[in-house]
Protein backbone atom coordinates (compact mmCIF):
# COMPACT_ATOMS: atom_id res chain seq x y z
CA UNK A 1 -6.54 1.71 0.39
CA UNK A 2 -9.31 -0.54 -1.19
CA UNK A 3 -8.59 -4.27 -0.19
CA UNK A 4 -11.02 -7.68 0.08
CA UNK A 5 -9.22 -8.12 4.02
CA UNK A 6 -7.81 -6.64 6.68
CA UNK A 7 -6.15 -7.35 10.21
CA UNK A 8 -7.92 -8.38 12.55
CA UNK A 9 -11.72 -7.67 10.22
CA UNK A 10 -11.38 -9.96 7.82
CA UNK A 11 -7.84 -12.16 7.36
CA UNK A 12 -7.51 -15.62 5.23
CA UNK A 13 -3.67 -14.83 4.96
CA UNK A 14 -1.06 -12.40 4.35
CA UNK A 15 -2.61 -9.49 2.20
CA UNK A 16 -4.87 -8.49 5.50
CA UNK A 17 -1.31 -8.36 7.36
CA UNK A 18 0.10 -6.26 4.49
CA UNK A 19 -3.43 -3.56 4.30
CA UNK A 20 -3.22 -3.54 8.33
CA UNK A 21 0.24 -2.78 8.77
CA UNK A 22 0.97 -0.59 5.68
CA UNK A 23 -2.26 1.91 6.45
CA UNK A 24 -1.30 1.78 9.99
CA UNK A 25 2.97 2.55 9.09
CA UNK A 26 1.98 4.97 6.71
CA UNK A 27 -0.43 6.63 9.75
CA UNK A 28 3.00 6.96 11.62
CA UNK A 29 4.41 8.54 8.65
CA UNK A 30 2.27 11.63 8.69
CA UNK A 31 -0.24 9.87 5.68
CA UNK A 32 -3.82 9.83 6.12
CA UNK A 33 -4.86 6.73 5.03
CA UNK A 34 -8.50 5.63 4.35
CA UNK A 35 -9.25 1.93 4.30
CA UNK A 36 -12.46 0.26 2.52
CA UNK A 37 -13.10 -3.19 2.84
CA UNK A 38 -16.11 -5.48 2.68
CA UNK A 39 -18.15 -5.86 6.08
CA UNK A 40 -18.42 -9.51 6.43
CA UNK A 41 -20.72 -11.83 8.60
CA UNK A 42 -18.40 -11.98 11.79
CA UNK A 43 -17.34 -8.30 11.66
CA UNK A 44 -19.03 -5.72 14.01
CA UNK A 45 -18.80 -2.10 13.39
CA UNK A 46 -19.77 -0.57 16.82
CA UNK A 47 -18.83 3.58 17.12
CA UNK A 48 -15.98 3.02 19.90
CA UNK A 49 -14.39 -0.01 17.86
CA UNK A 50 -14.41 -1.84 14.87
CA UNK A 51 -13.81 -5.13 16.23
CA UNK A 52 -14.08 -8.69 14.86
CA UNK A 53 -16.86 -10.55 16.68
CA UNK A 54 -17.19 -14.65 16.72
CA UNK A 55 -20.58 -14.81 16.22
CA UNK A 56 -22.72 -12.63 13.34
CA UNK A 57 -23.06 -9.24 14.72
CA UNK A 58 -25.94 -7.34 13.01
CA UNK A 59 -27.46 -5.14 15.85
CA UNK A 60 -24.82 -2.14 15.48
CA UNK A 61 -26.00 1.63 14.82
CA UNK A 62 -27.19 2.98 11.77
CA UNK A 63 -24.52 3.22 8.80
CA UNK A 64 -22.85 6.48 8.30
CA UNK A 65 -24.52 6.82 4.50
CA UNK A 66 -26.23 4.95 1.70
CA UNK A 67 -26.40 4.81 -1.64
CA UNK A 68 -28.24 2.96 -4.56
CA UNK A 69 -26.00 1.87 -7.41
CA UNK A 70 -26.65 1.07 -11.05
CA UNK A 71 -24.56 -2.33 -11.71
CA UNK A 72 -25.55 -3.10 -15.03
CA UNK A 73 -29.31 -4.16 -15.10
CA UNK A 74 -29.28 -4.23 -11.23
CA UNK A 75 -29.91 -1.06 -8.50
CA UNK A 76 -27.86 -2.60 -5.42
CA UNK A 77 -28.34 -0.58 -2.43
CA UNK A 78 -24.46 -0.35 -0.50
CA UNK A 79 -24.12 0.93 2.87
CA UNK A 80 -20.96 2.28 4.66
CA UNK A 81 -19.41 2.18 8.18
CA UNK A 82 -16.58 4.68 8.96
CA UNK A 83 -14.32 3.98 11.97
CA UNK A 84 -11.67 5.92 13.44
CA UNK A 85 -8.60 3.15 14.03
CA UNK A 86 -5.96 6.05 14.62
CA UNK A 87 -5.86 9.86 14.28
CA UNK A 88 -4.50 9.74 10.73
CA UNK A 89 -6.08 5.96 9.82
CA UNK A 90 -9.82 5.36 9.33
CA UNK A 91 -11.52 1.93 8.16
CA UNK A 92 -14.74 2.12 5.95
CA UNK A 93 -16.75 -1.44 5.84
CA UNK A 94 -18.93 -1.45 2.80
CA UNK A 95 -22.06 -2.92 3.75
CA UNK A 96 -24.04 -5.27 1.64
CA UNK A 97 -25.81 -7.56 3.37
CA UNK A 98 -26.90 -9.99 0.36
CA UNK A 99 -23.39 -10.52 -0.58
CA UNK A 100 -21.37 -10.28 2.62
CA UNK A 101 -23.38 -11.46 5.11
CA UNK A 102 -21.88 -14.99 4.39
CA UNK A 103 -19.97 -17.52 6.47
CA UNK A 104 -16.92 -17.35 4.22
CA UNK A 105 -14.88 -14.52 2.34
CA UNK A 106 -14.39 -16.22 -0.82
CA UNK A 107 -16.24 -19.24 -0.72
CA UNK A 108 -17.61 -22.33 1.20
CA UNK A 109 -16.96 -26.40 1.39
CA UNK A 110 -18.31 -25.92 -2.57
CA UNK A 111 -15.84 -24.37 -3.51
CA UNK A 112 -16.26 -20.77 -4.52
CA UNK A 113 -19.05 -18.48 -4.07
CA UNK A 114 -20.98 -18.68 -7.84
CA UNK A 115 -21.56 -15.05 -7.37
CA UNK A 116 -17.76 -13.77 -6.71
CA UNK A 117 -17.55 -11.84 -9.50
CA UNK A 118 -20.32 -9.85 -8.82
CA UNK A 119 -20.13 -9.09 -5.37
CA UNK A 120 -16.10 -7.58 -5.55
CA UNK A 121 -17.38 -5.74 -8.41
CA UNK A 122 -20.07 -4.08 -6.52
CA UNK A 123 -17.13 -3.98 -3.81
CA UNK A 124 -14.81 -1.99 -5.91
CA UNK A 125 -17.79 0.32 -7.68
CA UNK A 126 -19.02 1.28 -4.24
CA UNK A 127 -15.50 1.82 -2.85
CA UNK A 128 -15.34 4.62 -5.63
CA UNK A 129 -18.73 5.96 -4.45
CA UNK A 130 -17.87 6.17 -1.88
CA UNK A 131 -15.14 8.57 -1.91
CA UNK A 132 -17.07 10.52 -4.38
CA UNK A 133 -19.85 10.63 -1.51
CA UNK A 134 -17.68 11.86 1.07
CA UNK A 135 -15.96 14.94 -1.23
CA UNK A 136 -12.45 14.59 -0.55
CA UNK A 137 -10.30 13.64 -3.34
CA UNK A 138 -7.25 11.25 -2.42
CA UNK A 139 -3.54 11.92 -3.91
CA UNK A 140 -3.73 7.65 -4.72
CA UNK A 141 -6.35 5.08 -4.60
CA UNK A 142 -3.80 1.70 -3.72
CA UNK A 143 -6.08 -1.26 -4.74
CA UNK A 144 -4.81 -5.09 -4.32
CA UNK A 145 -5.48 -8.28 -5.80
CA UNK A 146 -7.78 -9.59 -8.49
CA UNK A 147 -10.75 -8.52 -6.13
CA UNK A 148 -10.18 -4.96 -6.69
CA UNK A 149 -9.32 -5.44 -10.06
CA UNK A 150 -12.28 -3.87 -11.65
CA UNK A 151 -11.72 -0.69 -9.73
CA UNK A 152 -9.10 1.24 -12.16
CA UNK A 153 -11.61 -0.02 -14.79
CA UNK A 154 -14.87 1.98 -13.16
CA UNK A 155 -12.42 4.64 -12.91
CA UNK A 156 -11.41 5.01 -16.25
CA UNK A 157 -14.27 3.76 -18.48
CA UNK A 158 -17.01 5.71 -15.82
CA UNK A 159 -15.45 8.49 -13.85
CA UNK A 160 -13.05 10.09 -15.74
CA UNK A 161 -14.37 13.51 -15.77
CA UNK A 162 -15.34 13.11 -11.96
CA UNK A 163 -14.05 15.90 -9.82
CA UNK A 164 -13.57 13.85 -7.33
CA UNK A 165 -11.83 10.60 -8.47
CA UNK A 166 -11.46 11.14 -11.96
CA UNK A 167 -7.83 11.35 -12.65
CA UNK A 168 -6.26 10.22 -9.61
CA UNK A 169 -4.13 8.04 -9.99
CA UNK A 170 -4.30 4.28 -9.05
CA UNK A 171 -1.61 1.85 -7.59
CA UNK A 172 -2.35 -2.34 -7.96
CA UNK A 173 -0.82 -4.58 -5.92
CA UNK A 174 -0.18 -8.27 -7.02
CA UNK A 175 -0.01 -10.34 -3.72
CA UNK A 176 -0.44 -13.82 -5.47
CA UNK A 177 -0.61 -13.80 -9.47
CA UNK A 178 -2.00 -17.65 -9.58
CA UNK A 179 -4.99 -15.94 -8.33
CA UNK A 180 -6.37 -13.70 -10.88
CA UNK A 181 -10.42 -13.45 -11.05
CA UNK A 182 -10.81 -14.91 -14.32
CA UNK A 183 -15.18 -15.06 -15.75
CA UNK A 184 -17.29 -15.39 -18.71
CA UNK A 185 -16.89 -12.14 -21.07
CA UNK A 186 -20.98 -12.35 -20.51
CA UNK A 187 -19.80 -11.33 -16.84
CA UNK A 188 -19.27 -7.36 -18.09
CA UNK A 189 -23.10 -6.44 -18.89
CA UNK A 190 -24.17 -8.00 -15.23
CA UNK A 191 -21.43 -5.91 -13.56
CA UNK A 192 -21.97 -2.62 -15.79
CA UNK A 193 -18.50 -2.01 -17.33
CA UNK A 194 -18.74 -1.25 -21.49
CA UNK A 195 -17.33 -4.49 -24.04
CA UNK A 196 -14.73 -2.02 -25.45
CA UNK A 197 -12.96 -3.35 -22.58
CA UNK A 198 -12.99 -6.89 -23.82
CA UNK A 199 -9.61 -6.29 -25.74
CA UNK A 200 -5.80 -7.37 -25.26
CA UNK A 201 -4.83 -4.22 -23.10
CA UNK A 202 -8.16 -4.35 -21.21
CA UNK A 203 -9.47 -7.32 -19.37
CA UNK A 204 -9.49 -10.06 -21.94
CA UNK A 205 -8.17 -12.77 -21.14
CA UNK A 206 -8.34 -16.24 -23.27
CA UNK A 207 -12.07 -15.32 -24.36
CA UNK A 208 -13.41 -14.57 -20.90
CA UNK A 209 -12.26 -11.49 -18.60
CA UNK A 210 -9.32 -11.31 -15.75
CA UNK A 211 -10.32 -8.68 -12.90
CA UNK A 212 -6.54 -9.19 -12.44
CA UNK A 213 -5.47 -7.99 -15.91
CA UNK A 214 -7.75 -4.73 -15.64
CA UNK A 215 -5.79 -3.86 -12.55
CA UNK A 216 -3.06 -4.52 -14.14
CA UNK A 217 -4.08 -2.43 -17.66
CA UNK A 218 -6.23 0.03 -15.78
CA UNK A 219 -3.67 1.37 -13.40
CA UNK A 220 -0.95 3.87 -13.35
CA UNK A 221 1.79 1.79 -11.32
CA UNK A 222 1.98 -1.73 -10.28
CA UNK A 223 3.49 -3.89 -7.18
CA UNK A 224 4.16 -6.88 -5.92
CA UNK A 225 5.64 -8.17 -2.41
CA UNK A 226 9.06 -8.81 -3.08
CA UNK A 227 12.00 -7.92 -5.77
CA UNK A 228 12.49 -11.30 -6.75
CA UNK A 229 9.18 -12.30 -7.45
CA UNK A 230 8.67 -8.94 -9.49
CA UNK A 231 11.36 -10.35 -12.10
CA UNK A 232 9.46 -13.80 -11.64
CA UNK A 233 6.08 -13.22 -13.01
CA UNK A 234 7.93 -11.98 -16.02
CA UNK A 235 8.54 -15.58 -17.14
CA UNK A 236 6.49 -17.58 -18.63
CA UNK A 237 7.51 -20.20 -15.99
CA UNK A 238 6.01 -18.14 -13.26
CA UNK A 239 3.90 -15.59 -14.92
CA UNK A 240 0.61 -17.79 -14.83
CA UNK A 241 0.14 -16.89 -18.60
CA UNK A 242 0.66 -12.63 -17.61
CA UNK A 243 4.01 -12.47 -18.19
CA UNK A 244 3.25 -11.29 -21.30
CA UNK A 245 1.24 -8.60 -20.06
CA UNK A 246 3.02 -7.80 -17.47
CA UNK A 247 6.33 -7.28 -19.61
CA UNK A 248 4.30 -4.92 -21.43
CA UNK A 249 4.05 -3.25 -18.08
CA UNK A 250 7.66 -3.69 -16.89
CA UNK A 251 8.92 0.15 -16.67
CA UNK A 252 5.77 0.53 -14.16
CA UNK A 253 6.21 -2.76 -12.03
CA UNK A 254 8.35 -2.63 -8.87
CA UNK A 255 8.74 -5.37 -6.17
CA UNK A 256 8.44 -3.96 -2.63
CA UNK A 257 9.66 -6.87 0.26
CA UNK A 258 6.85 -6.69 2.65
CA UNK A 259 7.07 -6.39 6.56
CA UNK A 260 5.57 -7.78 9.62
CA UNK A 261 4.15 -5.99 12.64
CA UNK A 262 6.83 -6.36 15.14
CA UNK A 263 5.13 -5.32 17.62
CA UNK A 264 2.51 -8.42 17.50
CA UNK A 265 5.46 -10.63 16.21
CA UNK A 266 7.86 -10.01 19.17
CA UNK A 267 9.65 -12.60 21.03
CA UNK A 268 10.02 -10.11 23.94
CA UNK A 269 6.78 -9.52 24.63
CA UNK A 270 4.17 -12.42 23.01
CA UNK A 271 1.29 -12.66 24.74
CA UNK A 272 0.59 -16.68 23.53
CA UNK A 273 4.50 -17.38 24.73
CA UNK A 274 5.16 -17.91 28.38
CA UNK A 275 8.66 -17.13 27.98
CA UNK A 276 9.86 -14.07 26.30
CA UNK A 277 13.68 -13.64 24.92
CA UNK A 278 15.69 -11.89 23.09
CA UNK A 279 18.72 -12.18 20.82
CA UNK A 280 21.08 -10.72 23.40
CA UNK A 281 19.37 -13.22 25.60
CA UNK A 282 18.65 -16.44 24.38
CA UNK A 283 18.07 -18.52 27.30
CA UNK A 284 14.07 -17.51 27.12
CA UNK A 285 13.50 -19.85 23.75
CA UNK A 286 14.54 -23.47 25.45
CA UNK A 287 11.56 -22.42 27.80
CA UNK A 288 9.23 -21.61 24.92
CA UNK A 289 10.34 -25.14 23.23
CA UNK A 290 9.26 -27.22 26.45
CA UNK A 291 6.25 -25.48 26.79
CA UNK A 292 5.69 -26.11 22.70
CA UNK A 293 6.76 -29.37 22.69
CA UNK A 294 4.26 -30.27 26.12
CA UNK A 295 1.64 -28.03 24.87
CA UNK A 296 1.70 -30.35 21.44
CA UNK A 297 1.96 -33.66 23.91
CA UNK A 298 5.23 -34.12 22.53
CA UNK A 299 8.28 -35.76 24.71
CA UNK A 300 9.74 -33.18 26.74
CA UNK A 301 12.30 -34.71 28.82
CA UNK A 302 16.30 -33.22 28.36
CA UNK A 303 16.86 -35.75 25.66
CA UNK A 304 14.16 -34.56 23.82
CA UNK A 305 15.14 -30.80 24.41
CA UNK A 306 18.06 -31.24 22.88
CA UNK A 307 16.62 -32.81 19.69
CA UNK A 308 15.84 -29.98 16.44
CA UNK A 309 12.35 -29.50 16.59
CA UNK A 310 10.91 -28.31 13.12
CA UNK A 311 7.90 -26.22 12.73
CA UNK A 312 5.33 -25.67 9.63
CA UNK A 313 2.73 -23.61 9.22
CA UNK A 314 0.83 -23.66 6.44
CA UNK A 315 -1.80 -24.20 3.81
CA UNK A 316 -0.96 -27.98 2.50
CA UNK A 317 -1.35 -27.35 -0.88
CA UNK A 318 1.26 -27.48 -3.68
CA UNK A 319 2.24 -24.05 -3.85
CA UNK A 320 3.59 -24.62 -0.52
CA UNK A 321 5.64 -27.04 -1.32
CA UNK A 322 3.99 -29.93 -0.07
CA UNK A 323 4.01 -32.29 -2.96
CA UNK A 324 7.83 -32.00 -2.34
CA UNK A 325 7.17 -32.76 1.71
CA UNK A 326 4.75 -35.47 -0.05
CA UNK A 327 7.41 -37.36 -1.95
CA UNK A 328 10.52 -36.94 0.69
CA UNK A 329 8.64 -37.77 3.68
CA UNK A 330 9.28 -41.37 4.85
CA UNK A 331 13.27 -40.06 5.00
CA UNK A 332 12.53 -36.84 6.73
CA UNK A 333 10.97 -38.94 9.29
CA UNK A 334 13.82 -40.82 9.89
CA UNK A 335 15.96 -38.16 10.50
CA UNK A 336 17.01 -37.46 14.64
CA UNK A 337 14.09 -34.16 14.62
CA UNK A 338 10.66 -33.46 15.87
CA UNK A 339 8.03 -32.12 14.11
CA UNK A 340 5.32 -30.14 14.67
CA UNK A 341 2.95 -28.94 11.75
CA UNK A 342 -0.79 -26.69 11.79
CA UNK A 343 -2.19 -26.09 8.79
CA UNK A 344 -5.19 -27.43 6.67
CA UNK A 345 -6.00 -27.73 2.77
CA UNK A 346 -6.05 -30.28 0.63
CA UNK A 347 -7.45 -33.64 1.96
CA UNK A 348 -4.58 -35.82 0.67
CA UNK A 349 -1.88 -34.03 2.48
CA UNK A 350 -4.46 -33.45 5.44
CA UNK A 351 -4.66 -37.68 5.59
CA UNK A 352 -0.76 -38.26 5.30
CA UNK A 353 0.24 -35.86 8.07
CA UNK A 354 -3.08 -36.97 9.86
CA UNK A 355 -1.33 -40.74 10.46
CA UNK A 356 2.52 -39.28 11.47
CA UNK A 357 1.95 -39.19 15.41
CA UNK A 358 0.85 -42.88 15.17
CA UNK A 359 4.34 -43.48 12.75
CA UNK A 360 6.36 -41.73 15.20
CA UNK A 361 4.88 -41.39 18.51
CA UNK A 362 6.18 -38.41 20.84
CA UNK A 363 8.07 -36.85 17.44
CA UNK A 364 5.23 -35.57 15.41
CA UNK A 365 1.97 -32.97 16.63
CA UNK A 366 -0.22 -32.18 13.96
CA UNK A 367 -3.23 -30.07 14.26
CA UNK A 368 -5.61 -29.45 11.17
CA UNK A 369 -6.65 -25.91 10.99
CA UNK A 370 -5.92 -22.87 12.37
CA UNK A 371 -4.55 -21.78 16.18
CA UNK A 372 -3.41 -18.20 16.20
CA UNK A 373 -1.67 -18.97 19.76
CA UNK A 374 -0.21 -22.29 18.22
CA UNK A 375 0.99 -20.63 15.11
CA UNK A 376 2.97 -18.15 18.10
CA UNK A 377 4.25 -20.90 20.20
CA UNK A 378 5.64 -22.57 17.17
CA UNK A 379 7.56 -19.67 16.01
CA UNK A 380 8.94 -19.30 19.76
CA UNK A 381 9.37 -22.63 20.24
CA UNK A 382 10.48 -24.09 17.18
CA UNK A 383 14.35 -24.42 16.33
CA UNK A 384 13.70 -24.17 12.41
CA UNK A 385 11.03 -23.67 10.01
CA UNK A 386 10.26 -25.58 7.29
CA UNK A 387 8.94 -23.43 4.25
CA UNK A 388 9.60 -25.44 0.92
CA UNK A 389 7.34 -23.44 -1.21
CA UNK A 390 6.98 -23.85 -5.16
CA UNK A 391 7.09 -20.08 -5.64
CA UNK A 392 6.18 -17.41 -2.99
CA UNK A 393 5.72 -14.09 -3.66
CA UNK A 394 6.29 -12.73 -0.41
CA UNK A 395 5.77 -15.09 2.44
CA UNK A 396 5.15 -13.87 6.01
CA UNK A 397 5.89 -16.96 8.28
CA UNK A 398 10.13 -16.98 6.99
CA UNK A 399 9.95 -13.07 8.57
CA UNK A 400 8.36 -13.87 12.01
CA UNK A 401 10.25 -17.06 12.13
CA UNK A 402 13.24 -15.00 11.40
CA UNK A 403 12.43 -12.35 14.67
CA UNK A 404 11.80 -15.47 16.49
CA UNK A 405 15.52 -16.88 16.37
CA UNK A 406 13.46 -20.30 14.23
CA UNK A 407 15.71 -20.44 11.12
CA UNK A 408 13.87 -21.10 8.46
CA UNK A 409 14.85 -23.73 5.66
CA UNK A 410 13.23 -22.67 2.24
CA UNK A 411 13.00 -23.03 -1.13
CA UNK A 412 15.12 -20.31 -3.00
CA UNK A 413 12.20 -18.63 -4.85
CA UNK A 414 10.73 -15.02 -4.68
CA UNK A 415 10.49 -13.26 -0.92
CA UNK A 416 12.14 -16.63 0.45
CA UNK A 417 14.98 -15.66 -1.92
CA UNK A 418 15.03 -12.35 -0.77
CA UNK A 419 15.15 -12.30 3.03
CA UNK A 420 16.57 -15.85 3.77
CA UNK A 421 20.65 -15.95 3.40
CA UNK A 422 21.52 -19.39 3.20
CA UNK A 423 24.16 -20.33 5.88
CA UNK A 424 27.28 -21.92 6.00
CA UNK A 425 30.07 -22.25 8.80
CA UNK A 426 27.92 -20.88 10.76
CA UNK A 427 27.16 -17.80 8.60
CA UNK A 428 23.66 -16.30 7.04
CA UNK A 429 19.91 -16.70 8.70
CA UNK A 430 18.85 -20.39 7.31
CA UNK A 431 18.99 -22.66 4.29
CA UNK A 432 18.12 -22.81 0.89
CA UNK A 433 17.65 -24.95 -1.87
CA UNK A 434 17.67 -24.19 -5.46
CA UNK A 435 16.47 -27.28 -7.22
CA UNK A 436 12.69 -27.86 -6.49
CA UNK A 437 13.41 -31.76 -5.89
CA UNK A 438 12.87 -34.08 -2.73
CA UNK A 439 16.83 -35.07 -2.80
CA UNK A 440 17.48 -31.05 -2.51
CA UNK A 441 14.75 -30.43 -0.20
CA UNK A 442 16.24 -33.34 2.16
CA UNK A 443 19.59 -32.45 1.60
CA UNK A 444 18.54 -28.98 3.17
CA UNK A 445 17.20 -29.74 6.04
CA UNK A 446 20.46 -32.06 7.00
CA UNK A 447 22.69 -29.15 6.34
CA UNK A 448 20.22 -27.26 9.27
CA UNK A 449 20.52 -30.49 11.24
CA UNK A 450 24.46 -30.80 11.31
CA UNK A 451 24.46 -26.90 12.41
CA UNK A 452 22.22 -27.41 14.68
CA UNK A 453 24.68 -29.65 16.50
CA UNK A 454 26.97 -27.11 16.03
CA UNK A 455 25.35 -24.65 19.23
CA UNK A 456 27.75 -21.63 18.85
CA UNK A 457 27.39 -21.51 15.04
CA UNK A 458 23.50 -22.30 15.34
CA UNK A 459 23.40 -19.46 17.96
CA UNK A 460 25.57 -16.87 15.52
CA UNK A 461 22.85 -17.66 12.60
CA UNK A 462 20.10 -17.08 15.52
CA UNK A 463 21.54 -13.69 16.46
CA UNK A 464 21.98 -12.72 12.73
CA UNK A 465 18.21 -13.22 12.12
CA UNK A 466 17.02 -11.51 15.28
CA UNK A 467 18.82 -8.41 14.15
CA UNK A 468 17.27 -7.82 11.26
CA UNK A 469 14.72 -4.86 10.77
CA UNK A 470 11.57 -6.58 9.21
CA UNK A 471 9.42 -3.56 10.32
CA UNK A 472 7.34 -1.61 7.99
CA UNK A 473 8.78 1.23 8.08
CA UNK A 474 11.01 1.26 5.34
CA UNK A 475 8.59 -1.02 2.90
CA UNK A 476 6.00 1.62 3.55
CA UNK A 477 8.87 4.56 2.17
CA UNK A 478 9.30 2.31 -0.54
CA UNK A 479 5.49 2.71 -0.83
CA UNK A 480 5.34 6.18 -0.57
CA UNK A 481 7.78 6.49 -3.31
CA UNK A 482 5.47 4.93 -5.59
CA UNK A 483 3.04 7.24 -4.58
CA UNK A 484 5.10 10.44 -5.12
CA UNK A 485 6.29 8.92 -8.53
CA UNK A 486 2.48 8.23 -9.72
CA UNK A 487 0.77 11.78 -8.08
């Protein structure tokens, strides 16, 4: 399993979740699972633990092995770290100080990192070494994203004949196809990889080169996080100019709904939520929306308990629907709701949400940035969940809010389309809109509103959700599948 993150390493959103929780599922399952990912500034790789540290952690023991590569007209030395996390589940941080030891994954306040293209392909280059190093040769190499992208490439165009990895064959996983890795075609004598790439079923790609599109080309089978969003990117509407090359791909795509960890995700037992509950037992979540709605310095008198409180968390960026948000807000505000959003991204939507609490004292919290017990007590305490997003391929916060008893209200695209049901009389786990419009999006959230004053039918919906199985188990069988079908 060769990935740029990982729970809790190295996380900027859902694909650590999905690397995490698949390697550890598929642990479970009997699998032994090998996972290589970068080791960044804040993450410490001492023999009884690899943990994540808050401040940069250099003073650990020796790495396990070394090696100098040849990347193009460069000899990069790459260290590795192997850690036990399991008996059947071991994490490998590829160590390369000059390139890693930074203060962000991808990037800084400039934007992103000028190098990027360079460092994931030493990333995916030294993944392959190392497996070659240690001797053992895997039944799959499961890559994901454009960061790996260049992996299946070194494979094929360097290593074929290797004993070791030539041959084996290589699963890609598209978490988020607007992000593809896209560089100057000058790009493939600094990172080593031959031109005769630089064609249509390579890595081209409008003149330059897509890391993206030689995972795509490069491997044997292909994923993405849900079945809707699988027949998505084949449309030149959501393909992000792929959908060409991915139709060429079709017969090997297949759209596997992610999970969550539900043991971390559990309204039973959350650590960050002072009151647990269940969906036999319901009485548990007015306690975790008091102790929201005080932690957020929001009114929490019985009036105010009995109002919908609506939670998001989120990047504010377009994708996530907040353009629509953008354009409907002034009447969401009016409507009888509280509000409570964390999130950060772009500074426009940052300034509007910024000013609410002043607009409607004791009805909106906002919080720029990122609170991992906030994000928690929101899902606990929450009643719905606003998630209006332009397309999502998967989405993770509609599946905990879902185990939480929050019903989310969502755009009808990709995994939002595929695990929310929209409800009526009562009926389904939350509400949908088709139409990507502010009247739509509005009408939406009074639908959730007028059920909400409804308590036995809101409570029916709740208990519908809760029930669900949004383990990994049977994603990671799905998984496996793919596996069998590619070995």
């Amino acid at each position: 399993m060769v990935a740029a993150e990982m729970h809790p390493f190295a996380t900027s959103g859902g694909l650590s979740e999905v690397v995490a929780a698949l390697s550890a599922t598929l642990g479970r399952l009997g699998h032994t699972v090998t996972a290589i990912i970068p080791r960044y500034r804040r993450v410490g790789v001492s023999p009884a633990i690899a943990t994540e540290m808050p401040t940069p952690h250099r003073s650990d023991p020796g790495p396990d092995s070394s090696v100098v590569l040849e990347v193009g007209p460069r000899q990069q030395s790459v260290s590795f770290y192997r850690r036990a996390l399991s008996e059947r589940v071991a994490v490998v941080f590829v160590d390369v100080p000059e390139l890693f030891d930074r203060d962000g994954l991808y990037g800084d306040d400039g934007g992103d990192y000028s190098d990027n293209a360079y460092r994931f392909a030493v990333f995916s280059r030294a993944a392959l070494e190392y497996v070659r190093l240690r001797g053992v040769r895997p039944s799959v190499i499961h890559v994901h994203d454009w960061q790996t992208g260049t992996l299946p490439a070194y494979q094929k165009m360097l290593f074929s004949p290797d004993p070791v990895v030539g041959g084996v064959p290589v699963v890609f996983t598209i978490h988020n196809l607007a992000f593809q890795g896209n560089f100057r075609a000058e790009t493939l004598d600094q990172i080593g990889l031959p031109r005769e790439v630089l064609h249509v079923e390579g890595m081209e790609f409008h003149g330059g080169i897509s890391y993206l599109k030689a995972g795509i080309n490069f491997s044997e089978r292909l994923t993405t996080v849900s079945p809707a969003y699988a027949k998505e990117v084949l449309t030149p509407a959501q393909g992000f100019g792929f959908d060409g090359v991915l139709m060429r791909r079709a017969d090997d795509l297949v759209g596997i709904l992610n999970g969550i960890d539900t043991d971390r995700w559990n309204p039973e037992s959350d650590a960050f939520v002072p009151a647990s509950y269940s969906a036999r037992d319901l009485s548990g979540k007015r306690d975790a929306k008091r102790f929201l709605l005080q932690t957020c310095d929001l009114d929490s008198s019985e009036e105010a308990l009995r109002r919908p409180l609506i939670g998001l968390v989120s990047r504010l960026t377009d994708q996530k629907g907040f353009d629509l948000i953008a354009a409907a807000l002034d009447e969401l505000m009016e409507l009888d709701a509280a509000w409570v959003m964390l999130g950060s991204g772009e500074p426009r939507y940052e300034q509007s949400w910024r000013a609410l609490p002043q607009r409607r004292p004791g009805r909106v919290s906002v919080r720029i940035g990122y609170d991992q017990r906030l994000e928690h007590l929101i899902e606990a305490g929450a009643d719905a969940f606003l998630m209006p997003s332009r397309f999502e391929p998967c989405g993770l916060n509609q599946l905990n809010s879902l185990r939480y008893g929050t019903l989310p209200i969502v755009h009808a695209t990709g995994g939002l389309k595929d695990t929310v049901e929209d409800g009526a009389a009562g009926r389904g786990t939350g509400f949908t809109f088709e139409d990507y419009t502010p009247k739509a999006l509005v009408a939406a959230v009074r639908r959730a509103l007028a059920t909400y004053r409804s308590p036995d039918d809101w409570q029916r919906m709740q208990r519908t959700a809760m029930a669900k199985d949004y383990s990994w188990d049977v994603p990671a069988l799905e998984y496996v599948k793919v596996y069998s079908a590619t070995s």
